[in-house]
Protein backbone atom coordinates (compact mmCIF):
# COMPACT_ATOMS: atom_id res chain seq x y z
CA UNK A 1 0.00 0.00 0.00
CA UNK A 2 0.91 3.30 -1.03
CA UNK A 3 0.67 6.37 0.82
CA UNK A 4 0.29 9.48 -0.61
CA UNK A 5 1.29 12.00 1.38
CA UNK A 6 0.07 14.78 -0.21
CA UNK A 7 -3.64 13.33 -0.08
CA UNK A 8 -3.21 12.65 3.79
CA UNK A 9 -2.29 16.44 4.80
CA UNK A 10 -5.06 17.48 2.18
CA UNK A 11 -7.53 15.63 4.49
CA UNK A 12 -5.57 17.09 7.39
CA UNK A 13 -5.34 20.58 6.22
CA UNK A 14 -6.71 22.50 9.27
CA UNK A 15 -8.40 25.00 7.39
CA UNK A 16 -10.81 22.50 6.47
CA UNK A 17 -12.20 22.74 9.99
CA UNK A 18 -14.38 25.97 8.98
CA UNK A 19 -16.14 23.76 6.34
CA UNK A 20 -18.62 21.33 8.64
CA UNK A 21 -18.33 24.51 11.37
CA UNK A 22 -19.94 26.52 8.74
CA UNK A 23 -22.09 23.98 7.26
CA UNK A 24 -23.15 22.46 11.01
CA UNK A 25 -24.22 26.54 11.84
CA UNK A 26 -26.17 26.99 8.62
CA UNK A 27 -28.46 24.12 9.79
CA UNK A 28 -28.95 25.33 13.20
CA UNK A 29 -29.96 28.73 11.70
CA UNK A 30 -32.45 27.38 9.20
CA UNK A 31 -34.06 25.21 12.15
CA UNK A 32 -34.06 27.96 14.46
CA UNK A 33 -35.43 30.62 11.53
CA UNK A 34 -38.53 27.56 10.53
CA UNK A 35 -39.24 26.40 13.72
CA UNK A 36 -42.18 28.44 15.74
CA UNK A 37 -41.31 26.75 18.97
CA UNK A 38 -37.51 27.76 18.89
CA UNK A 39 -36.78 31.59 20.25
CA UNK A 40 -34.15 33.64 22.41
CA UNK A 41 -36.22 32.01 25.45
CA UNK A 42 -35.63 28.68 24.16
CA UNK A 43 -31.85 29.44 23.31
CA UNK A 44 -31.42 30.29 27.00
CA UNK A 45 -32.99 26.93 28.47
CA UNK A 46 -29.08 25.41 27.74
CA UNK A 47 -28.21 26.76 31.26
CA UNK A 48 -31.54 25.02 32.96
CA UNK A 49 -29.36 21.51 32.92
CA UNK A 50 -28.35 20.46 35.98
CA UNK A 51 -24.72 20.26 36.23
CA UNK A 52 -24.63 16.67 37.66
CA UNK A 53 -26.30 15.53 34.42
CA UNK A 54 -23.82 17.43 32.51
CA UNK A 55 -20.61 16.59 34.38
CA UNK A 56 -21.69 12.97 34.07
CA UNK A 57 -21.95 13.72 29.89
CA UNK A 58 -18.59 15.10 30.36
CA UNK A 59 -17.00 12.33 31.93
CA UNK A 60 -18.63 9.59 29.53
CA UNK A 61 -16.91 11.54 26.52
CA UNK A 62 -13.49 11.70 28.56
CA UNK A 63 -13.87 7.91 29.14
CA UNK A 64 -14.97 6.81 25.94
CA UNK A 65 -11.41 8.77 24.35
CA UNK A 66 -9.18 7.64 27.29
CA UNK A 67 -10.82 4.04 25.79
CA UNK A 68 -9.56 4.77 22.69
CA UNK A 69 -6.49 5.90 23.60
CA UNK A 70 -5.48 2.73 25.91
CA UNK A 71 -7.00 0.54 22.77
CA UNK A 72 -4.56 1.53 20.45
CA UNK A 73 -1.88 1.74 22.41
CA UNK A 74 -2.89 -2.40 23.61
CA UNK A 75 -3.36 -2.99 19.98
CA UNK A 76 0.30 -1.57 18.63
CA UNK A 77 1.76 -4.18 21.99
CA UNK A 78 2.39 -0.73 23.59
CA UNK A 79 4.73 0.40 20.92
CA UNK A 80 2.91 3.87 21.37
CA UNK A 81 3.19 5.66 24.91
CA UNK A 82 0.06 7.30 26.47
CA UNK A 83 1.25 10.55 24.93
CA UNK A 84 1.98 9.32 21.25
CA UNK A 85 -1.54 7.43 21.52
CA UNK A 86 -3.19 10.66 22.62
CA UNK A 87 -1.65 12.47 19.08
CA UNK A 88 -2.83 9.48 17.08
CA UNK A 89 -6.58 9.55 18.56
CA UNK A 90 -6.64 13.20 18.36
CA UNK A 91 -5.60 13.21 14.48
CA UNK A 92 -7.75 10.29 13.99
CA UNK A 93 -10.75 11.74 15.06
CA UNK A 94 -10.12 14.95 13.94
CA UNK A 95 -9.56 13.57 9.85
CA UNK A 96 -12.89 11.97 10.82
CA UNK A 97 -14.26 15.40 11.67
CA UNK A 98 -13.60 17.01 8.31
CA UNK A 99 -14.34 14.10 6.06
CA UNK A 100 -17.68 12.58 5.30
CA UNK A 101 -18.62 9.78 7.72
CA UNK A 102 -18.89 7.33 4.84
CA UNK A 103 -14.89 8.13 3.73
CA UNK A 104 -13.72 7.85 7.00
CA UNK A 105 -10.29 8.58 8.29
CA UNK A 106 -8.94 5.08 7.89
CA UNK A 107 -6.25 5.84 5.47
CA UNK A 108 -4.94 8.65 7.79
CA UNK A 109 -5.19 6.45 10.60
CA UNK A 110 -2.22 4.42 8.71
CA UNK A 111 -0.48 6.86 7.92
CA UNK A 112 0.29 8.32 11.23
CA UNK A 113 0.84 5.00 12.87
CA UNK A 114 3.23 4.44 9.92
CA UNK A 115 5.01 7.70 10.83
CA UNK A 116 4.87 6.49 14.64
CA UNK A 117 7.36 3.99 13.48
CA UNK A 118 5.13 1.40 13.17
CA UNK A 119 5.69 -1.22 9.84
CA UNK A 120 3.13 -0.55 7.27
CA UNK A 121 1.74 -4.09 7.65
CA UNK A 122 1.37 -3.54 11.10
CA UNK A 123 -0.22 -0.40 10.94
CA UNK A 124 -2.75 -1.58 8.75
CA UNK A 125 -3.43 -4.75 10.39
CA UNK A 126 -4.22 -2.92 13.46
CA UNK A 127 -6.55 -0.08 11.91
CA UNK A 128 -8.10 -2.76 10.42
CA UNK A 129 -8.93 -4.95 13.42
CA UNK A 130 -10.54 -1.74 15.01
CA UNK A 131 -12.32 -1.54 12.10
CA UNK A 132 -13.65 -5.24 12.33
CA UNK A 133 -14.21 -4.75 16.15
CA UNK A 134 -16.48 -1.37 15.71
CA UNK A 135 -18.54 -3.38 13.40
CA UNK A 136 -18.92 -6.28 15.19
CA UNK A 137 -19.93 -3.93 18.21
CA UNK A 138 -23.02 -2.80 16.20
CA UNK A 139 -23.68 -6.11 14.14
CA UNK A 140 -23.92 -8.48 18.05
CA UNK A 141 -25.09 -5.26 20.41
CA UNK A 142 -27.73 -4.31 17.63
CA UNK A 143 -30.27 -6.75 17.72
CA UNK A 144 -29.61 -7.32 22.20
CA UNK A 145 -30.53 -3.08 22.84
CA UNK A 146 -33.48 -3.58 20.17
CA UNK A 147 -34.81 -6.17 21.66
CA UNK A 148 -34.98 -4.26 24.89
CA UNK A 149 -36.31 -1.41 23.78
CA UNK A 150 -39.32 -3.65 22.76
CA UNK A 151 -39.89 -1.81 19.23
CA UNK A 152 -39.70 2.00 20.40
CA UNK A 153 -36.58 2.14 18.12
CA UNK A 154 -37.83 4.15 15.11
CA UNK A 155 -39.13 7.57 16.18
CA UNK A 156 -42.58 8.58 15.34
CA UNK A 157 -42.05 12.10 13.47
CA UNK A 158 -44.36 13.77 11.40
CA UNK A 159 -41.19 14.95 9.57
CA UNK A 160 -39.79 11.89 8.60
CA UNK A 161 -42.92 10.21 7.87
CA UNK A 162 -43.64 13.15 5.31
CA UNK A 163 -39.86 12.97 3.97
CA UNK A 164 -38.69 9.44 4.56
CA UNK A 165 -42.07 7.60 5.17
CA UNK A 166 -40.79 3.55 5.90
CA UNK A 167 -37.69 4.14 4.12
CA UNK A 168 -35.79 4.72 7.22
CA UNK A 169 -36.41 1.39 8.64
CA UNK A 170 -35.61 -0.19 5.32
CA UNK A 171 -32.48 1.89 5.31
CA UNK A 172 -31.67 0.71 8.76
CA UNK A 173 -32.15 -2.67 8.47
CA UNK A 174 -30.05 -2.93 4.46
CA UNK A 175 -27.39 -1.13 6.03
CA UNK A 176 -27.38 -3.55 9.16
CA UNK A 177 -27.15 -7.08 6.46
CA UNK A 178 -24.59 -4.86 4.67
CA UNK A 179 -22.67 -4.26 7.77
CA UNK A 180 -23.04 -7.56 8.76
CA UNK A 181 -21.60 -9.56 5.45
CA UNK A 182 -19.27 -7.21 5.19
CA UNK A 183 -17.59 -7.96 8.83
CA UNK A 184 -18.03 -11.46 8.31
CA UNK A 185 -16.23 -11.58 5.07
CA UNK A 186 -13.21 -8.99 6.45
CA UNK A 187 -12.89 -10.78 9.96
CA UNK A 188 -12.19 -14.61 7.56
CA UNK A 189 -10.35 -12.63 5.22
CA UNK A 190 -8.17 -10.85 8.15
CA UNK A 191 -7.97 -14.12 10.79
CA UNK A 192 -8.68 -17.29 8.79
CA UNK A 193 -8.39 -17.50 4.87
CA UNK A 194 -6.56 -14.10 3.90
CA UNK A 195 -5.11 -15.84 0.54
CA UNK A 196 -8.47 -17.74 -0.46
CA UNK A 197 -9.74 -13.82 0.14
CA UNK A 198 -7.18 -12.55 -2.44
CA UNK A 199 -7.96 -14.90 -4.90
CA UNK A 200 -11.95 -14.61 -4.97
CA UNK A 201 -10.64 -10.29 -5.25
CA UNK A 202 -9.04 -11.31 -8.43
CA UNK A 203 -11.15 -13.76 -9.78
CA UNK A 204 -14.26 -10.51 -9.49
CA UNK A 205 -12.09 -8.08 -10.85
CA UNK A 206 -11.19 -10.41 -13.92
CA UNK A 207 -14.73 -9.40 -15.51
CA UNK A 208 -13.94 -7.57 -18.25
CA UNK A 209 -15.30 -4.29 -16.80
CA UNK A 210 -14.02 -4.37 -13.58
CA UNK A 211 -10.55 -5.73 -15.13
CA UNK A 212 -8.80 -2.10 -15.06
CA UNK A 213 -8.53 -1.87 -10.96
CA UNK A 214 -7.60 -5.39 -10.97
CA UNK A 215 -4.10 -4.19 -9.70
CA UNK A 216 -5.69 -2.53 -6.82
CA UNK A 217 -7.32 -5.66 -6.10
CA UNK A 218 -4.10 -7.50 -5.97
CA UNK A 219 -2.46 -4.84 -3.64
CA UNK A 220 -5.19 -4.71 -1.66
CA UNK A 221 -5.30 -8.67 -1.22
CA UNK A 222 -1.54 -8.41 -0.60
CA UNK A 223 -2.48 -6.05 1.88
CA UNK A 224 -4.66 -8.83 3.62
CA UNK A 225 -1.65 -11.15 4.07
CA UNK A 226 0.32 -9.10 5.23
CA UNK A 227 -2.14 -8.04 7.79
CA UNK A 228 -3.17 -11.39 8.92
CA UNK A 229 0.59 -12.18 9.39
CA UNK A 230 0.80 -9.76 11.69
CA UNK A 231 -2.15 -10.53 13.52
CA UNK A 232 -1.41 -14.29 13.59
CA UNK A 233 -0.44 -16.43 17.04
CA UNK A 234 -1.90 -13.52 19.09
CA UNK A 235 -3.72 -15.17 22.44
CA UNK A 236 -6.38 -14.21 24.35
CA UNK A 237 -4.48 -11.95 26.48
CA UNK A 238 -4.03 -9.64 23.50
CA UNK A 239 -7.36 -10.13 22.06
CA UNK A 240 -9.94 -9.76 25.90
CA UNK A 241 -8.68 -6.10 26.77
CA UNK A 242 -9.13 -5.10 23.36
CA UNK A 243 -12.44 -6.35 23.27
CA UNK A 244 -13.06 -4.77 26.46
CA UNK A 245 -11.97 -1.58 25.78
CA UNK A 246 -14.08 -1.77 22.10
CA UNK A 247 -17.51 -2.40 24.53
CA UNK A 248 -16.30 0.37 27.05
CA UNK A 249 -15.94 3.17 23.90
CA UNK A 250 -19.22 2.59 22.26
CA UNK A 251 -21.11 2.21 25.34
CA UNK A 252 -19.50 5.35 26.39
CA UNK A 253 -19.99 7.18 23.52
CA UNK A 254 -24.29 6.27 23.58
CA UNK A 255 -24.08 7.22 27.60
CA UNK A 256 -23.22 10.76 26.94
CA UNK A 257 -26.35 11.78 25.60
CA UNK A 258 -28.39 9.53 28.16
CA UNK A 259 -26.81 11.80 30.48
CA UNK A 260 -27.11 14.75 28.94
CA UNK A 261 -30.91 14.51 28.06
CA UNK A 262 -31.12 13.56 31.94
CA UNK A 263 -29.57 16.71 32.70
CA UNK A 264 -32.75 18.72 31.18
CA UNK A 265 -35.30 15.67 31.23
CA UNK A 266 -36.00 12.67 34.24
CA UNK A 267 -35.81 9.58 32.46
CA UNK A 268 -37.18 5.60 33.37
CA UNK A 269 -35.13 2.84 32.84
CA UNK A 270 -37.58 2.12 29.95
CA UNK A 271 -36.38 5.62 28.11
CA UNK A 272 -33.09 5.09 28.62
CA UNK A 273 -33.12 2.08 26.99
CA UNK A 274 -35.10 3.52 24.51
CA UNK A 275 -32.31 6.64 24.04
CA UNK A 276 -29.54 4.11 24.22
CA UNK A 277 -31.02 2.44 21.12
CA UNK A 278 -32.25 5.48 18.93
CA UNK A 279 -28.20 6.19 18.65
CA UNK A 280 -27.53 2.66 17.05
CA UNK A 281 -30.48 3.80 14.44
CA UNK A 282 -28.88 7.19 14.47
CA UNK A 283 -25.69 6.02 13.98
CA UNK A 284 -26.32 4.63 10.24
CA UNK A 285 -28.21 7.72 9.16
CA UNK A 286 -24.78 9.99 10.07
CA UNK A 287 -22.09 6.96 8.74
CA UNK A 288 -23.99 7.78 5.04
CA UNK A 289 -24.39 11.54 5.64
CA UNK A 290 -22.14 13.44 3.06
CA UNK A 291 -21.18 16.02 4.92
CA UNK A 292 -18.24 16.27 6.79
CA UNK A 293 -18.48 14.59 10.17
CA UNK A 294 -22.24 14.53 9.28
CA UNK A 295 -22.49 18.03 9.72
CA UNK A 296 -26.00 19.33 9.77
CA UNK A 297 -27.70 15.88 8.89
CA UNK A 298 -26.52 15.16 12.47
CA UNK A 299 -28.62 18.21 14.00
CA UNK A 300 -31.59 17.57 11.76
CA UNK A 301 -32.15 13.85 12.88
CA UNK A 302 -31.47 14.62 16.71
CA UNK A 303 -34.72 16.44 17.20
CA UNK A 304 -36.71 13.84 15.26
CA UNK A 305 -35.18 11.20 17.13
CA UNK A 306 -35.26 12.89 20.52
CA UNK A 307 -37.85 15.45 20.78
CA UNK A 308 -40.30 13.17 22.58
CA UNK A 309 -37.93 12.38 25.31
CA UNK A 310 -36.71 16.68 25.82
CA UNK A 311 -40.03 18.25 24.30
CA UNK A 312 -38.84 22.45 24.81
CA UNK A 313 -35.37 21.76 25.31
CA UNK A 314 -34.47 19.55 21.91
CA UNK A 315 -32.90 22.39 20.02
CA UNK A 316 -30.70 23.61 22.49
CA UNK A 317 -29.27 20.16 23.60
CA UNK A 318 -28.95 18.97 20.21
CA UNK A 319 -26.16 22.35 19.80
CA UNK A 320 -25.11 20.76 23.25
CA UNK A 321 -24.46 17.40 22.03
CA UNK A 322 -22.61 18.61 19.27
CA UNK A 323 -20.27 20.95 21.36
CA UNK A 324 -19.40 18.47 23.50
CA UNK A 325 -19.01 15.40 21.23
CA UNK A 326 -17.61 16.91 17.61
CA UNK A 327 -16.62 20.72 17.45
CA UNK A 328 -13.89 20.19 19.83
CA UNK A 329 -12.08 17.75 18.15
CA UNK A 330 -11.89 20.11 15.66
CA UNK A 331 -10.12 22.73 17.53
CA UNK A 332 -7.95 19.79 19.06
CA UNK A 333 -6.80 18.60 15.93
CA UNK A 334 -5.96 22.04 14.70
CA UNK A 335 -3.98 22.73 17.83
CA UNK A 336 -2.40 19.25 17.78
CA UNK A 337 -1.77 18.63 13.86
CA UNK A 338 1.08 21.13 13.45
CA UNK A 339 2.81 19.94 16.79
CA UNK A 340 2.80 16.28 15.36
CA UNK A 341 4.14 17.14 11.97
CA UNK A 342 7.14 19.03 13.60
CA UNK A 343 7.50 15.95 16.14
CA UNK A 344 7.81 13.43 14.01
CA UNK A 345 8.98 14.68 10.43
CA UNK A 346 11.80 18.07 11.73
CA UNK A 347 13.19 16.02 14.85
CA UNK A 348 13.59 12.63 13.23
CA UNK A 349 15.73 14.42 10.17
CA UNK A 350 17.43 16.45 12.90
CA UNK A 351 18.54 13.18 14.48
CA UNK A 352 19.37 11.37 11.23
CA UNK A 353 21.54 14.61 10.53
């Protein structure tokens, strides 16, 4: 695999950070300007949350990124210190921030664990097992939280029924199959049979119109091997912690807006299972948005998700939400992105020299 540099700091470029900022406000305008029910009056109900509910949001986002940070640095076998794994969660999320959700920041990712000093084989093995283990996370905790919320799942909105009518359901449950063959077929390809993988790749992309990325199928299959070698003879004591920490994220991440709805809103059991479960649902709609870091499709769906549970005070906690959870990584990544690239591309030719 190739890296192209100058594609990776094009994703990084930190001026792109004023491009979901200004697309995220534009939506938040237009829903404050057409909804009736939204006002100055309403805009000051985001300081009538109770600041346990809110410190406990804030602590559910600090544990879900300390997760993150003590995955990958269990996944690279502690090659990365605490501080290195902080830079490469930090730039990971923030490439996330200011591409669209579908892209991703995968090929990032593998770049700056390449420029850790981490072998490219390595570093792609391991951004794709995190990969694999965020999927699997949806496709096996999916179906358990649904069940428990007993069919409350899909939101009754006179919105969406107008715009979307039963197509969200459809699109929920295609993109959960999808997501579901797909980790199936990348967790064989990665653990069991990465060379039977490679040559079903080539055998597709020897129909005579897929034939001209054939050699991107080959590389890519190469890239299997190479990943599975890296991954192979690993025991349980590598694999538990990381599986661990993958529950501990996610469940983090959903938390933080139990909490924070709590903070304006008393909730049952019942609702919270209910809110818990909304996010997986949620979750597709923003991985297909194509904005940047779902930017403004985000806002939209929150208050046709949520509004039953927060009736007056959706708007402002949906702003909340998104201060808390997305806007600062991209102010982190800004701050953080030129400190890495003088860390680890000026020093090491200083020390070569």
């Amino acid at each position: 695999m190739k890296l192209d540099n100058k594609k990776i700091f094009e994703t990084l470029n930190p001026n792109k950070v004023w491009v979901p900022v200004l697309i995220g406000l534009g939506i938040v305008f237009l829903m404050f300007y057409l909804d009736p029910n939204v006002n100055a009056k309403t805009l000051r109900g985001v300081f009538d949350a109770s600041f346990h509910g809110v410190f406990i949001a804030i602590l559910f986002i600090l544990f879900r990124d300390i997760g993150y940070i003590y995955r990958i640095r269990t996944i690279t076998d502690k090659h990365l210190t605490w501080t290195r794994a902080l830079y490469v969660i930090i730039l990971w999320e923030f490439a996330s921030a200011v591409t669209p959700s579908i892209v991703g920041g995968t090929a990032v990712a593998i770049f700056i664990l390449n420029k850790e000093g981490i072998k490219l084989g390595k570093a792609i093995a391991y951004v794709m097992v995190t990969a694999i283990l965020d999927n699997l996370f949806f496709v096996i905790g999916a179906p358990i939280i649904l069940y428990l919320a007993k069919g409350e799942i899909f939101p009754s909105s006179r919105v969406m029924e107008m715009r979307l009518g039963n197509s969200l359901e459809i699109l929920f449950w295609a993109s959960y199959a999808l997501y579901t063959i797909y980790s199936i077929i990348m967790a064989s390809a990665l653990f069991f049979r990465p060379r039977v993988f490679k040559w079903v790749l080539l055998k597709i992309y020897s129909i005579k119109w897929l034939h001209k990325w054939r050699h991107s199928a080959h590389e890519y299959g190469n890239q299997i091997i190479e990943a599975s070698k890296e991954l192979k003879g690993k025991k349980k004591e590598y694999w538990l912690p990381i599986i661990g920490a993958t529950i501990f994220i996610w469940s983090s991440r959903y938390l933080m807006l139990n909490a924070l709805i709590s903070a304006y809103e008393s909730l049952t059991l019942m609702d919270h299972i209910i809110v818990f479960a909304r996010q997986v649902i949620m979750w597709i709609v923003m991985m297909i948005s194509p904005t940047p870091g779902s930017s403004g499709t985000a806002e939209f769906f929150f208050a046709q998700f949520f509004r039953e549970f927060l009736s007056g005070y959706t708007f402002v906690t949906s702003i909340l939400w998104r201060m808390l959870t997305y806007y600062p990584y991209l102010i982190l990544g800004a701050i953080f992105l030129p400190r890495w690239v003088k860390q680890v591309f000026f020093k090491k030719k200083k020390k070569k020299n």
